[in-house]
N, C-alpha and C. Protein backbone atom coordinates (compact mmCIF):
# COMPACT_ATOMS: atom_id res chain seq x y z
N UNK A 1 -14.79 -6.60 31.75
CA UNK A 1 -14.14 -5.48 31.09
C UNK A 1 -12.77 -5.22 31.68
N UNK A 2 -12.73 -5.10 32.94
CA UNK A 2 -11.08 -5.14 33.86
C UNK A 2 -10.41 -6.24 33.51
N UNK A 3 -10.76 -7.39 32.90
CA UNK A 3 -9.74 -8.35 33.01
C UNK A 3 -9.37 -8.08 31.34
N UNK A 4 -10.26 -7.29 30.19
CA UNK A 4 -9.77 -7.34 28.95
C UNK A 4 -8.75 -6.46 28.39
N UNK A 5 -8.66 -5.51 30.23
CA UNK A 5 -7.69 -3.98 29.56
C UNK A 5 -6.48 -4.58 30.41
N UNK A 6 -6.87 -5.71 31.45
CA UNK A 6 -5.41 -6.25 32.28
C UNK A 6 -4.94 -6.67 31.13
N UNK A 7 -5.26 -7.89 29.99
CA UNK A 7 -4.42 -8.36 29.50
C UNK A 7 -4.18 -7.77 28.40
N UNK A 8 -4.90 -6.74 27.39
CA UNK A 8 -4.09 -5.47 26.61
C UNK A 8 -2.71 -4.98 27.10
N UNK A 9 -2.92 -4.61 28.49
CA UNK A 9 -1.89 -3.88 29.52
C UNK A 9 -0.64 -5.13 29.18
N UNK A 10 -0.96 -5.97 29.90
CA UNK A 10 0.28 -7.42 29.86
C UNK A 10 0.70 -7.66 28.90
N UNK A 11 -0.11 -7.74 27.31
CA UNK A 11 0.47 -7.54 25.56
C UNK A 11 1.37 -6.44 25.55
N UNK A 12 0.96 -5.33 25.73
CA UNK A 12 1.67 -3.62 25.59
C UNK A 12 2.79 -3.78 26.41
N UNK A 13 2.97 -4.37 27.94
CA UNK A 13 4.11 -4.73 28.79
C UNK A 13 5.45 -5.66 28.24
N UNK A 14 4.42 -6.71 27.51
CA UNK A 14 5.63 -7.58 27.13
C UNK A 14 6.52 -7.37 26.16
N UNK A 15 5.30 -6.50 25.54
CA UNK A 15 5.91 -6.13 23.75
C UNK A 15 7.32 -4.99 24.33
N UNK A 16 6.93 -4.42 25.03
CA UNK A 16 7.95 -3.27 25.04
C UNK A 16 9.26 -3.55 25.05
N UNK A 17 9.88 -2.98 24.92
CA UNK A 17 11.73 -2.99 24.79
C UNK A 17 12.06 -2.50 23.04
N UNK A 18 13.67 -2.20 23.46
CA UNK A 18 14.28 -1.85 22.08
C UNK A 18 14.47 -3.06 21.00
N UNK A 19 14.32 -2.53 20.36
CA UNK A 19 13.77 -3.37 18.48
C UNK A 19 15.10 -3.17 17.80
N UNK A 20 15.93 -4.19 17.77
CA UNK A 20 17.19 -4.08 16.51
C UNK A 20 16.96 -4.85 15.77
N UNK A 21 16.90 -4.28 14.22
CA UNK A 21 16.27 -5.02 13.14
C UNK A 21 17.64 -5.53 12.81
N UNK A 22 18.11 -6.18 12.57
CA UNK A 22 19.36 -7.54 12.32
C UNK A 22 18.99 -8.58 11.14
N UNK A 23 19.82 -8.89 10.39
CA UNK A 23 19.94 -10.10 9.30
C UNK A 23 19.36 -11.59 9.97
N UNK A 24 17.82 -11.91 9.49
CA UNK A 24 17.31 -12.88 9.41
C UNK A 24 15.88 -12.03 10.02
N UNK A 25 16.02 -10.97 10.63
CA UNK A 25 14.37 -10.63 10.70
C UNK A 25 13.73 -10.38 9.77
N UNK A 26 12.03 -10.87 10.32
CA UNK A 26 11.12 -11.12 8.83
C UNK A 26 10.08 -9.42 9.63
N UNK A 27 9.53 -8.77 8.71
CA UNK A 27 9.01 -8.03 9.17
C UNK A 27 7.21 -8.25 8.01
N UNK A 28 6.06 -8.86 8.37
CA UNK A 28 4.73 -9.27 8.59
C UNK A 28 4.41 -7.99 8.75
N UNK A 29 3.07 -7.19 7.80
CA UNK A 29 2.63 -6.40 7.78
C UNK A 29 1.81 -5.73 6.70
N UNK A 30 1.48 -4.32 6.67
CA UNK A 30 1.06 -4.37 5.53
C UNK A 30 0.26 -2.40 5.67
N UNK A 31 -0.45 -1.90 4.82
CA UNK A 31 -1.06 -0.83 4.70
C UNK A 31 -2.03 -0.39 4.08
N UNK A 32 -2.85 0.23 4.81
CA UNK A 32 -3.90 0.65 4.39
C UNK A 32 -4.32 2.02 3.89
N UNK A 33 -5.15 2.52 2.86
CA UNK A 33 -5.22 3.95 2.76
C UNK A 33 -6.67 3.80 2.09
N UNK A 34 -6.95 5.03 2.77
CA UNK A 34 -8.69 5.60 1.85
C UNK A 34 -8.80 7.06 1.43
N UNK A 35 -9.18 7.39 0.27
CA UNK A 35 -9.07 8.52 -0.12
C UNK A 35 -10.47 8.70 -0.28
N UNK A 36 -11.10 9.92 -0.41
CA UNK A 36 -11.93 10.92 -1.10
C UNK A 36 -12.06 11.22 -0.95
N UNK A 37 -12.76 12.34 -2.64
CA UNK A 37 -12.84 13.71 -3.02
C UNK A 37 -14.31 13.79 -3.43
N UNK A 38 -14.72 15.18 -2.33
CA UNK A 38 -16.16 15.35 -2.49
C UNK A 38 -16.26 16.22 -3.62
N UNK A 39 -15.28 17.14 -4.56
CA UNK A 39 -15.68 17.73 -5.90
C UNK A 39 -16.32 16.87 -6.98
N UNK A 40 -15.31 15.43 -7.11
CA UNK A 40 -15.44 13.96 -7.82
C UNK A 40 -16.78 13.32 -7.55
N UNK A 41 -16.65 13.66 -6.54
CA UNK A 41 -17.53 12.16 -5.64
C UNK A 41 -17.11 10.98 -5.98
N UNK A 42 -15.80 10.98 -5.56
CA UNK A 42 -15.13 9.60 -5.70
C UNK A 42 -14.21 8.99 -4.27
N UNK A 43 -14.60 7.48 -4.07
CA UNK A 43 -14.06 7.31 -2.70
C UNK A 43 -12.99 5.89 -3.26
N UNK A 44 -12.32 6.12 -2.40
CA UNK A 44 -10.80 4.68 -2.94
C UNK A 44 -10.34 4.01 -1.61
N UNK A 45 -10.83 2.78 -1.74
CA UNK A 45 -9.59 2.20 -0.56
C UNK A 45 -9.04 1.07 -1.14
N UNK A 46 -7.53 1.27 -0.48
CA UNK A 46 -6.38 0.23 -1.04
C UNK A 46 -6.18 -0.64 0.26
N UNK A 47 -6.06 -1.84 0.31
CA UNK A 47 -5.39 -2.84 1.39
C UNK A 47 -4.18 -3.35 0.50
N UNK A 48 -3.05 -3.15 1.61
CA UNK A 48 -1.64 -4.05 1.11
C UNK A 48 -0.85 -4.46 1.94
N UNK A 49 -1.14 -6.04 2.18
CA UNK A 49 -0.51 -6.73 2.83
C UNK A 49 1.16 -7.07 2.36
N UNK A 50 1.81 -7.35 3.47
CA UNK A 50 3.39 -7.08 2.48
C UNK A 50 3.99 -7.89 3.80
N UNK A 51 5.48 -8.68 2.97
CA UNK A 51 6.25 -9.42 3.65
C UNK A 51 8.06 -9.14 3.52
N UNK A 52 8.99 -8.67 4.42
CA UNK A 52 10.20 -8.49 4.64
C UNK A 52 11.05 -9.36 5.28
N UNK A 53 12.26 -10.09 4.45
CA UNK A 53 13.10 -10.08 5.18
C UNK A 53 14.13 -9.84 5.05
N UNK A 54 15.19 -9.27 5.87
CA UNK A 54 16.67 -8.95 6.02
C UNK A 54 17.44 -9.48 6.00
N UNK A 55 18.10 -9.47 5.01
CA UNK A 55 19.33 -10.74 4.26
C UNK A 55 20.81 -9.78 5.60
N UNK A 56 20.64 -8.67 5.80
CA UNK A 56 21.74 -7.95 6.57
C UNK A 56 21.02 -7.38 7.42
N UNK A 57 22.11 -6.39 8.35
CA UNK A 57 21.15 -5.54 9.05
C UNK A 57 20.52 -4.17 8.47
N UNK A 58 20.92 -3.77 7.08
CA UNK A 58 20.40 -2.61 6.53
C UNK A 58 19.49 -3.08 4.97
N UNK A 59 19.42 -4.11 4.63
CA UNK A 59 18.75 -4.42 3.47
C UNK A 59 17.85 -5.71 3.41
N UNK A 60 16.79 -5.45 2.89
CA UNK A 60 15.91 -6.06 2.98
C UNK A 60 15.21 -6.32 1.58
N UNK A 61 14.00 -7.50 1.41
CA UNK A 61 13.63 -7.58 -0.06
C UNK A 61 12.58 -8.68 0.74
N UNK A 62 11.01 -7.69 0.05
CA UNK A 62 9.83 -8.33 0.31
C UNK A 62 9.49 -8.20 -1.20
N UNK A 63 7.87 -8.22 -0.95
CA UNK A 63 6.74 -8.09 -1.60
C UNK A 63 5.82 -7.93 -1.19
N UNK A 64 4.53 -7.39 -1.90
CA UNK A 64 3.51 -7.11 -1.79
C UNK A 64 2.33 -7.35 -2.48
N UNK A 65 1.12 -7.64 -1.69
CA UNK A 65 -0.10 -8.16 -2.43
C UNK A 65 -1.29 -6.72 -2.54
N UNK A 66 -1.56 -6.51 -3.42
CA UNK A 66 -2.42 -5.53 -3.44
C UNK A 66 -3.95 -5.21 -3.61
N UNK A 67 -5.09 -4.53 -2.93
CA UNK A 67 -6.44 -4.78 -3.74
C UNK A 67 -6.86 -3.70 -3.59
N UNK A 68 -7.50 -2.89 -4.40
CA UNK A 68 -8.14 -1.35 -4.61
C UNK A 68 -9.12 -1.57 -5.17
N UNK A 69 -10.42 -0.73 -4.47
CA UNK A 69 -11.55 -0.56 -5.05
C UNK A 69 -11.80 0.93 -5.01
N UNK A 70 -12.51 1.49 -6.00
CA UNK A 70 -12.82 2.86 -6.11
C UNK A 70 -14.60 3.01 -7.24
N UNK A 71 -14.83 3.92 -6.26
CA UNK A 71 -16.53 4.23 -6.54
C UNK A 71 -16.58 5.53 -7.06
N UNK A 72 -17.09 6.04 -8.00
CA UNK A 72 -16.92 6.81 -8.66
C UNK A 72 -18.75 7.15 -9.31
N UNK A 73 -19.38 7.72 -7.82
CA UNK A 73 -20.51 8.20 -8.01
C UNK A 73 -21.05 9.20 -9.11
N UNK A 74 -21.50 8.91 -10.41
CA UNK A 74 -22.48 9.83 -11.27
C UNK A 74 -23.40 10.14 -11.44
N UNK A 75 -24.75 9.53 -10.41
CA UNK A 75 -26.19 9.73 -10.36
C UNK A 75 -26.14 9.06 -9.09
N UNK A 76 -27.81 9.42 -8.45
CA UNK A 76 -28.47 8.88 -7.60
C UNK A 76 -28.19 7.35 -7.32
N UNK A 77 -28.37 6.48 -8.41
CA UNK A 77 -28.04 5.13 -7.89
C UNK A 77 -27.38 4.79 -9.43
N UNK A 78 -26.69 5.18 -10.08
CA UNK A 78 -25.65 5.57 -11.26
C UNK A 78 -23.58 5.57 -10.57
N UNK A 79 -23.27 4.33 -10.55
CA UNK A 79 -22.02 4.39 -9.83
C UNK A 79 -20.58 3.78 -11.35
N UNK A 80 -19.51 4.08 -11.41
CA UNK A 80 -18.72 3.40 -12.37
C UNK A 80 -17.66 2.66 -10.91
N UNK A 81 -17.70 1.34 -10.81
CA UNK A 81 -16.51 0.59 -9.55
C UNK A 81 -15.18 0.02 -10.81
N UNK A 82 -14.38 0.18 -9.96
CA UNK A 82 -12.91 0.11 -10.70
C UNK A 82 -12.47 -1.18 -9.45
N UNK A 83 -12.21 -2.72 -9.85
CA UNK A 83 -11.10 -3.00 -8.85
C UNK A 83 -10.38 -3.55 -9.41
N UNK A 84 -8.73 -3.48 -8.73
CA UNK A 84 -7.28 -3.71 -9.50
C UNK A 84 -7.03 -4.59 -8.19
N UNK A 85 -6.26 -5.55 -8.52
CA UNK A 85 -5.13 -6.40 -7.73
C UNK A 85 -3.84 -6.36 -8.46
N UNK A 86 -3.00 -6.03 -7.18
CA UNK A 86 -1.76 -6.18 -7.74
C UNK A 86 -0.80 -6.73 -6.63
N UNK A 87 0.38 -6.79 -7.32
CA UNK A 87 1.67 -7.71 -6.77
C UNK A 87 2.98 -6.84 -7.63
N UNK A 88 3.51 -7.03 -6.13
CA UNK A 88 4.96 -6.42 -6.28
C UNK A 88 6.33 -6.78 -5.59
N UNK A 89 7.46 -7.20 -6.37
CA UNK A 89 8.95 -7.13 -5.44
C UNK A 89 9.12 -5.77 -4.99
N UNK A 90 9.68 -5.99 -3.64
CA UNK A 90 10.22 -4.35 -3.24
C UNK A 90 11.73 -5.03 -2.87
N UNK A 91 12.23 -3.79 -2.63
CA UNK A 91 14.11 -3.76 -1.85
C UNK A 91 13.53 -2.59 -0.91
N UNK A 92 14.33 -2.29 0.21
CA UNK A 92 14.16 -1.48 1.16
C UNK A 92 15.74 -1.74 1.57
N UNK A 93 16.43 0.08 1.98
CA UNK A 93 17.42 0.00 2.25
C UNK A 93 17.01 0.56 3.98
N UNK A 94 18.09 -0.02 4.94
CA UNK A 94 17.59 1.39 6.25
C UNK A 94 18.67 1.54 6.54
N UNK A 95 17.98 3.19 7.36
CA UNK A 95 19.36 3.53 7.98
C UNK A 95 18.87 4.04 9.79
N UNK A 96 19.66 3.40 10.66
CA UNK A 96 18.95 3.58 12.15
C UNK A 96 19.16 4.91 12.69
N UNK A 97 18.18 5.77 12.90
CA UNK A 97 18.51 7.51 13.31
C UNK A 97 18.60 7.27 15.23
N UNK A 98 18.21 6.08 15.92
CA UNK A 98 17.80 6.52 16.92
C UNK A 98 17.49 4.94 17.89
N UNK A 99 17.37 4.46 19.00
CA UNK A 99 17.50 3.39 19.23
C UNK A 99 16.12 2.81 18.55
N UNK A 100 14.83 3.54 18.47
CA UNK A 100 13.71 2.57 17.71
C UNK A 100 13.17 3.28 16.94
N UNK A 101 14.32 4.13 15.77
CA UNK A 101 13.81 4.76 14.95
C UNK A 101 14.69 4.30 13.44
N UNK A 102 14.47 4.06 12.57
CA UNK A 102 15.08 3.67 10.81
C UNK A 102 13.88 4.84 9.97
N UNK A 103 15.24 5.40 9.31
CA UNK A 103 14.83 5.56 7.69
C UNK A 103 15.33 4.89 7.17
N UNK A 104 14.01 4.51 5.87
CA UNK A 104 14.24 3.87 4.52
C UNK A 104 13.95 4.77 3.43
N UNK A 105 14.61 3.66 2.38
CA UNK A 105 13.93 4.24 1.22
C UNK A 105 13.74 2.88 0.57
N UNK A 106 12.66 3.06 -0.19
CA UNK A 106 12.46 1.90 -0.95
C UNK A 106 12.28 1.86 -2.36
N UNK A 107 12.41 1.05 -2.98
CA UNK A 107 12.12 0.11 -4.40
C UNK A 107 11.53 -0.33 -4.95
N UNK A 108 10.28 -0.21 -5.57
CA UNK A 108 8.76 -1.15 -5.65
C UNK A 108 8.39 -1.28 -7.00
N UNK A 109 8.77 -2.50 -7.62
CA UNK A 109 8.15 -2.62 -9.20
C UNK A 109 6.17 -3.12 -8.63
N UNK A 110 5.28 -3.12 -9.39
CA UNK A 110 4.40 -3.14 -9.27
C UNK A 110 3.04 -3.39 -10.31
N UNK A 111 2.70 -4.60 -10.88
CA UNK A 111 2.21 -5.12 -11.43
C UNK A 111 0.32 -5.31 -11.46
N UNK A 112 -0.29 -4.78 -11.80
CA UNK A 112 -1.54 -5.15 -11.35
C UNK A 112 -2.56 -5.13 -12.66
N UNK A 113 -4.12 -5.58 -11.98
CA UNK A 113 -5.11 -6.12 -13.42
C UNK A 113 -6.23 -6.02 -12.62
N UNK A 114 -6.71 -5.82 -13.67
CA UNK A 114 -8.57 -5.26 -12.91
C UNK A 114 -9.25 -4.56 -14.08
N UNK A 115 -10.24 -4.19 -13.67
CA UNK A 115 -11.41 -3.42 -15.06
C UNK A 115 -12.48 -2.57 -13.70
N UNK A 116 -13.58 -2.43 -14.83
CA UNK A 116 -14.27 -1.50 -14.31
C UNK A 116 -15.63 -1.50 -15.40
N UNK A 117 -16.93 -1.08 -14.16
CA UNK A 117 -18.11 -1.41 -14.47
C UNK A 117 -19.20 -0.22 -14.21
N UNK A 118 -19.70 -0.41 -15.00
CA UNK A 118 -20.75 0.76 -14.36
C UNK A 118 -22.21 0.15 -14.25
N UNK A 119 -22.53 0.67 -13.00
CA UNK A 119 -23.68 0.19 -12.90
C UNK A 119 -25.04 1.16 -12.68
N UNK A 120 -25.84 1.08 -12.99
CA UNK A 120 -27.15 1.77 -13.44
C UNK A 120 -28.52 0.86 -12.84
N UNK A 121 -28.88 1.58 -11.90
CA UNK A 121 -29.81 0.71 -11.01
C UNK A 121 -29.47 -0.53 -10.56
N UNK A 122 -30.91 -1.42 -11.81
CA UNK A 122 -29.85 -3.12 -11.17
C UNK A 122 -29.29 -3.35 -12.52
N UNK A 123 -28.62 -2.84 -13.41
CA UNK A 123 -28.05 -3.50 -14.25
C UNK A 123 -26.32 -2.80 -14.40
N UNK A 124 -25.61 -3.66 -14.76
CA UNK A 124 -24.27 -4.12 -14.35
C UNK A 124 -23.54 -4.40 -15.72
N UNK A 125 -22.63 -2.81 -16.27
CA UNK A 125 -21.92 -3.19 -17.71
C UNK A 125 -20.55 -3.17 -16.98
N UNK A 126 -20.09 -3.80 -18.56
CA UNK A 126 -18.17 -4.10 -18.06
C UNK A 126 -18.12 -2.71 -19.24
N UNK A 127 -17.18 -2.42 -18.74
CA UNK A 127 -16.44 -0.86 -19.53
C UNK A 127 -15.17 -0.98 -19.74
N UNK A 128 -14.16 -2.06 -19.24
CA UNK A 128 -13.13 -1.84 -19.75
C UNK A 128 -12.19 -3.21 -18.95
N UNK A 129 -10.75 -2.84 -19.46
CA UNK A 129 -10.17 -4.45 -18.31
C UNK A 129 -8.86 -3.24 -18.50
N UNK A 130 -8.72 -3.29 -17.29
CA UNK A 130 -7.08 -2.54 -17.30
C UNK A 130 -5.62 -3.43 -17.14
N UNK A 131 -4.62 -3.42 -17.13
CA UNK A 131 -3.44 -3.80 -16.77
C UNK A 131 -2.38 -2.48 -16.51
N UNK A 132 -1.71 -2.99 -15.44
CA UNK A 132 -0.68 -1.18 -14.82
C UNK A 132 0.79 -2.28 -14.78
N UNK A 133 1.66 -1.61 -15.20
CA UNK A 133 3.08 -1.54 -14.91
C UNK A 133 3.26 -0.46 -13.72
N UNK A 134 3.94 -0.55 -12.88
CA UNK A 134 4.98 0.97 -11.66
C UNK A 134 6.09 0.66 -11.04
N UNK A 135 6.80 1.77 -11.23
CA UNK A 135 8.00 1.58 -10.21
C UNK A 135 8.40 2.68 -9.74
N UNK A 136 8.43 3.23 -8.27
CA UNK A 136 7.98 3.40 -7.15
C UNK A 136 9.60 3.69 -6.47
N UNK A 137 9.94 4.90 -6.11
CA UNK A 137 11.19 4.85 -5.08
C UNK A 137 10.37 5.76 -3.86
N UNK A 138 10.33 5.44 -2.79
CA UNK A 138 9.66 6.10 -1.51
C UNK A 138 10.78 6.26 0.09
N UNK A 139 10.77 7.44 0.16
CA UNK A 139 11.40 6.91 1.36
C UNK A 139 10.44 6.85 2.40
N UNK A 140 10.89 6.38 3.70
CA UNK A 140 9.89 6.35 4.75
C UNK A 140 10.62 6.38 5.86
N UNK A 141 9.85 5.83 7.18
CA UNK A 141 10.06 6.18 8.39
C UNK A 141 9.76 4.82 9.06
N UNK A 142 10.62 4.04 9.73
CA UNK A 142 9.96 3.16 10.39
C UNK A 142 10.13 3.13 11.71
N UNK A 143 9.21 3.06 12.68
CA UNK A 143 9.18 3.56 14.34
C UNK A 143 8.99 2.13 15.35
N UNK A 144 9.58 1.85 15.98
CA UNK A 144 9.50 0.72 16.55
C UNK A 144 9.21 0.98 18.40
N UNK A 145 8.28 1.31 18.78
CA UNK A 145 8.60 1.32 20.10
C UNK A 145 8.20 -0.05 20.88
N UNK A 146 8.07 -1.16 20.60
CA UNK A 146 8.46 -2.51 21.13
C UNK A 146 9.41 -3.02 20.59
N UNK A 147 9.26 -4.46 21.34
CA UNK A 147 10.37 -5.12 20.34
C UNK A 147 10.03 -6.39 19.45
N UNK A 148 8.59 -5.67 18.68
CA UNK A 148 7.52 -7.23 18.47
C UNK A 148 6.79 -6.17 17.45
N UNK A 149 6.77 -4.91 18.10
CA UNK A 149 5.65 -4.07 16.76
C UNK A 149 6.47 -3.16 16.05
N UNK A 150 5.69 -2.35 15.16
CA UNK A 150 6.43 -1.35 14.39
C UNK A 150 5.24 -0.60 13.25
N UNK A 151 5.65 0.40 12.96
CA UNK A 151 5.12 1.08 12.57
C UNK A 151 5.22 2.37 11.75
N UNK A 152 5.03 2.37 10.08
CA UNK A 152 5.71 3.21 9.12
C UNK A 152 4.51 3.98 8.47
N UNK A 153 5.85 4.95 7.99
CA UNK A 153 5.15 6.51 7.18
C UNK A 153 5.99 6.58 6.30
N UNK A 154 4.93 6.28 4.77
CA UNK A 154 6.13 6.56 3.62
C UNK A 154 5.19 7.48 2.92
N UNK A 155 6.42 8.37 2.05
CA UNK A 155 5.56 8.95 1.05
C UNK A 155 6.12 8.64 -0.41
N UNK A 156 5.24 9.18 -1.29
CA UNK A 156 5.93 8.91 -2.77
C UNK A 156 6.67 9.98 -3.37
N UNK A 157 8.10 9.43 -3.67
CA UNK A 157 9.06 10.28 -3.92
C UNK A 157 8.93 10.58 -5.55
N UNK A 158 9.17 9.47 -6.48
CA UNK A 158 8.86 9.17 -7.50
C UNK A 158 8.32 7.74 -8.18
N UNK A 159 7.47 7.97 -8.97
CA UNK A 159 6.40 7.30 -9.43
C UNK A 159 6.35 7.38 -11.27
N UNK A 160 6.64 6.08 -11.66
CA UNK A 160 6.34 5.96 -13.30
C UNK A 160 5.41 4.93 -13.44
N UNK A 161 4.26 5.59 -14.52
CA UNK A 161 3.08 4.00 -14.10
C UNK A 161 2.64 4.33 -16.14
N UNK A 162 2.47 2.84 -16.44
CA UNK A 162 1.74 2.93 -17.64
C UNK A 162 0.79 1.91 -17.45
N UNK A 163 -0.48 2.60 -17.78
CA UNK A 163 -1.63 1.93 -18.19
C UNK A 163 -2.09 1.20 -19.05
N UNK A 164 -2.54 0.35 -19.41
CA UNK A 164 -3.10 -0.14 -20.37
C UNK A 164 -4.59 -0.21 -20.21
N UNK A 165 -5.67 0.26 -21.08
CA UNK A 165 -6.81 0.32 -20.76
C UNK A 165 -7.57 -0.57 -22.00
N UNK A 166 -8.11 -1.29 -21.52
CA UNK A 166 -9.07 -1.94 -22.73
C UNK A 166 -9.82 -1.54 -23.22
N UNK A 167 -10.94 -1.36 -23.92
CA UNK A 167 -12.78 -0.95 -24.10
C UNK A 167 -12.91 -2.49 -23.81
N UNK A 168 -14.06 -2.36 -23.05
CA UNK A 168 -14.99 -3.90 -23.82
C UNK A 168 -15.49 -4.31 -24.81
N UNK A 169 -15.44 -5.43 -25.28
CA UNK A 169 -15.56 -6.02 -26.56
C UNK A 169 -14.54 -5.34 -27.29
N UNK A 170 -13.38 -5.15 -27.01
CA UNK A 170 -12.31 -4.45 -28.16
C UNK A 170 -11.10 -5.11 -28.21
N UNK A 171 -9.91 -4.79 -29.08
CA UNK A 171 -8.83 -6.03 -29.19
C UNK A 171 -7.82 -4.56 -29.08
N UNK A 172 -8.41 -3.21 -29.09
CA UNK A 172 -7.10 -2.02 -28.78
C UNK A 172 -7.20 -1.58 -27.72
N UNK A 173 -5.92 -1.40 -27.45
CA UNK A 173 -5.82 -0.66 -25.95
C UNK A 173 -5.48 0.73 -25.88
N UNK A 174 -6.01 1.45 -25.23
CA UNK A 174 -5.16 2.49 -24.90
C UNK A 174 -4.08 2.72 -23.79
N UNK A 175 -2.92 3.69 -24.26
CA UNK A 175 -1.75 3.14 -23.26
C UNK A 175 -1.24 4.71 -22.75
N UNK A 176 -1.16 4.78 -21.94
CA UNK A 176 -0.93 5.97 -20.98
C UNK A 176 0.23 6.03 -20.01
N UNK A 177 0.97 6.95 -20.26
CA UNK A 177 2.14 6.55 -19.38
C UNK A 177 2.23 8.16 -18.19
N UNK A 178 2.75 7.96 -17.16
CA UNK A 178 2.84 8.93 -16.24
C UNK A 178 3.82 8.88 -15.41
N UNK A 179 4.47 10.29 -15.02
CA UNK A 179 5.98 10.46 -14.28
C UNK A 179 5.17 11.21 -13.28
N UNK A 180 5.75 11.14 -12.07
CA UNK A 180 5.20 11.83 -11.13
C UNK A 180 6.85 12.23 -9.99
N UNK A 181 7.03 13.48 -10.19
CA UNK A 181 8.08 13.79 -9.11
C UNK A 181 7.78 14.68 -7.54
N UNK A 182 8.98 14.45 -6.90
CA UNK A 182 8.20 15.10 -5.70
C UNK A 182 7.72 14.23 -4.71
N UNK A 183 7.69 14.66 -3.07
CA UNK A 183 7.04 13.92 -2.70
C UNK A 183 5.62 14.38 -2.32
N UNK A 184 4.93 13.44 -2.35
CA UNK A 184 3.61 13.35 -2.70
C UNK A 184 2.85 13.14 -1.04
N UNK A 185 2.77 14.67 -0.37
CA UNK A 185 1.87 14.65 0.87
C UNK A 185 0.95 14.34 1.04
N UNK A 186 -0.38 14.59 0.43
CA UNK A 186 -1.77 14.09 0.14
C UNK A 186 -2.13 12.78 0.04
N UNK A 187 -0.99 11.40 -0.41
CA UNK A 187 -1.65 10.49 0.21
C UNK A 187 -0.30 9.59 0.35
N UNK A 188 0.23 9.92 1.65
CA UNK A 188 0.88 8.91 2.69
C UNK A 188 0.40 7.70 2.81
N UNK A 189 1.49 6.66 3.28
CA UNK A 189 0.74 5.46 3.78
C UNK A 189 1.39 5.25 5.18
N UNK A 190 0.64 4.33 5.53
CA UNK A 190 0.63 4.38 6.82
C UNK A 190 0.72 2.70 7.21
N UNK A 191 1.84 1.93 7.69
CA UNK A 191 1.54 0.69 8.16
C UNK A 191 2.31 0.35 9.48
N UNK A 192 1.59 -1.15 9.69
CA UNK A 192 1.23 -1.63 10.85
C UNK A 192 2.63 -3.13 10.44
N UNK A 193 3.64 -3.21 11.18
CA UNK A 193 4.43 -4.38 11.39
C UNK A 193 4.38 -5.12 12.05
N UNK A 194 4.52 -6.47 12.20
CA UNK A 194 4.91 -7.46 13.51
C UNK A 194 6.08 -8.14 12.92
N UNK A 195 7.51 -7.82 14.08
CA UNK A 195 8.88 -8.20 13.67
C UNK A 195 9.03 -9.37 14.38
N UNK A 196 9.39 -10.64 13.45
CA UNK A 196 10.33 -11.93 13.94
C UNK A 196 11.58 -11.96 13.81
């Protein structure tokens, strides 16, 4: 056990020092979030792995891979599961407040496809196939206290998303569009970097 917190200690030692993000760093990373609401009884988690690099020292242009699942309890063993994958270009502009501190704001078109099922004991219906358009301006926070890790807080500034919802067995969709202004406290994200 002493020799597994020596070499944590020796990782955390080496990593340390000031972080200048500069033209050609790649920034490896990604974010996670889980939501739920016990009025709903509905629980959501998103994983999004995501890749940056810096053509300068203030601009940058990744992407992102996306996967969300959400449970959406209506009986005892009566559940409707929703999962979407998606993919997205981002731009990210920064600006450095501090020796290992940047605000951004970012850019995020956002593409994704998935459906949703309900299931009823052991049997297992399809209910629908979705497809989402979004685009996404967020600013955030990115905190660097090594010179190897990093670590961000964005929220959603503004948000336009249209849905497309299928029925099963159907050839019409329904199409839903949504503006969302403001930033959006209730569900932050939160990620984890490793800078080359």
């Amino acid at each position: 056990m002493k020799s597994k917190l020596l070499i944590i200690a020796l990782i955390v030692i080496a990593h340390t020092g000031y972080t200048q993000i500069s033209s050609g760093n790649l920034l490896i990373g990604g974010s996670a979030q889980f939501r739920s609401s016990d009025n709903a009884d509905i629980q959501s988690i998103t994983i999004s792995p995501n890749i940056h690099y810096f053509i300068n020292d203030n601009i940058s242009f990744g992407g992102t891979l996306g996967y969300n699942t959400q449970r959406n309890n209506i009986g005892a063993n009566d559940f409707v599961r929703t999962n979407t994958f998606s993919i997205g270009p981002e731009a990210r502009y920064y600006m450095e407040l501090g020796e290992s501190l940047f605000f951004y704001g970012a850019g995020r078109i956002g593409l994704g496809f998935g459906g949703s099922n309900a299931i009823t004991g052991n049997s297992n219906t399809d209910l629908n196939d979705l497809s989402t358009f979004s685009f996404n301006l967020n600013p955030g926070i990115l905190f660097t206290p090594g010179s190897k890790i990093g670590f961000n807080f964005e929220l959603n500034l503004f948000t336009y998303r249209r849905v497309s919802n299928t029925p099963a067995g159907s050839n019409t969709s329904a199409i839903s569009n949504e503006i969302v202004l403001g930033p959006n406290t209730f569900t932050p994200t939160f990620g984890l970097y490793y800078i080359l």
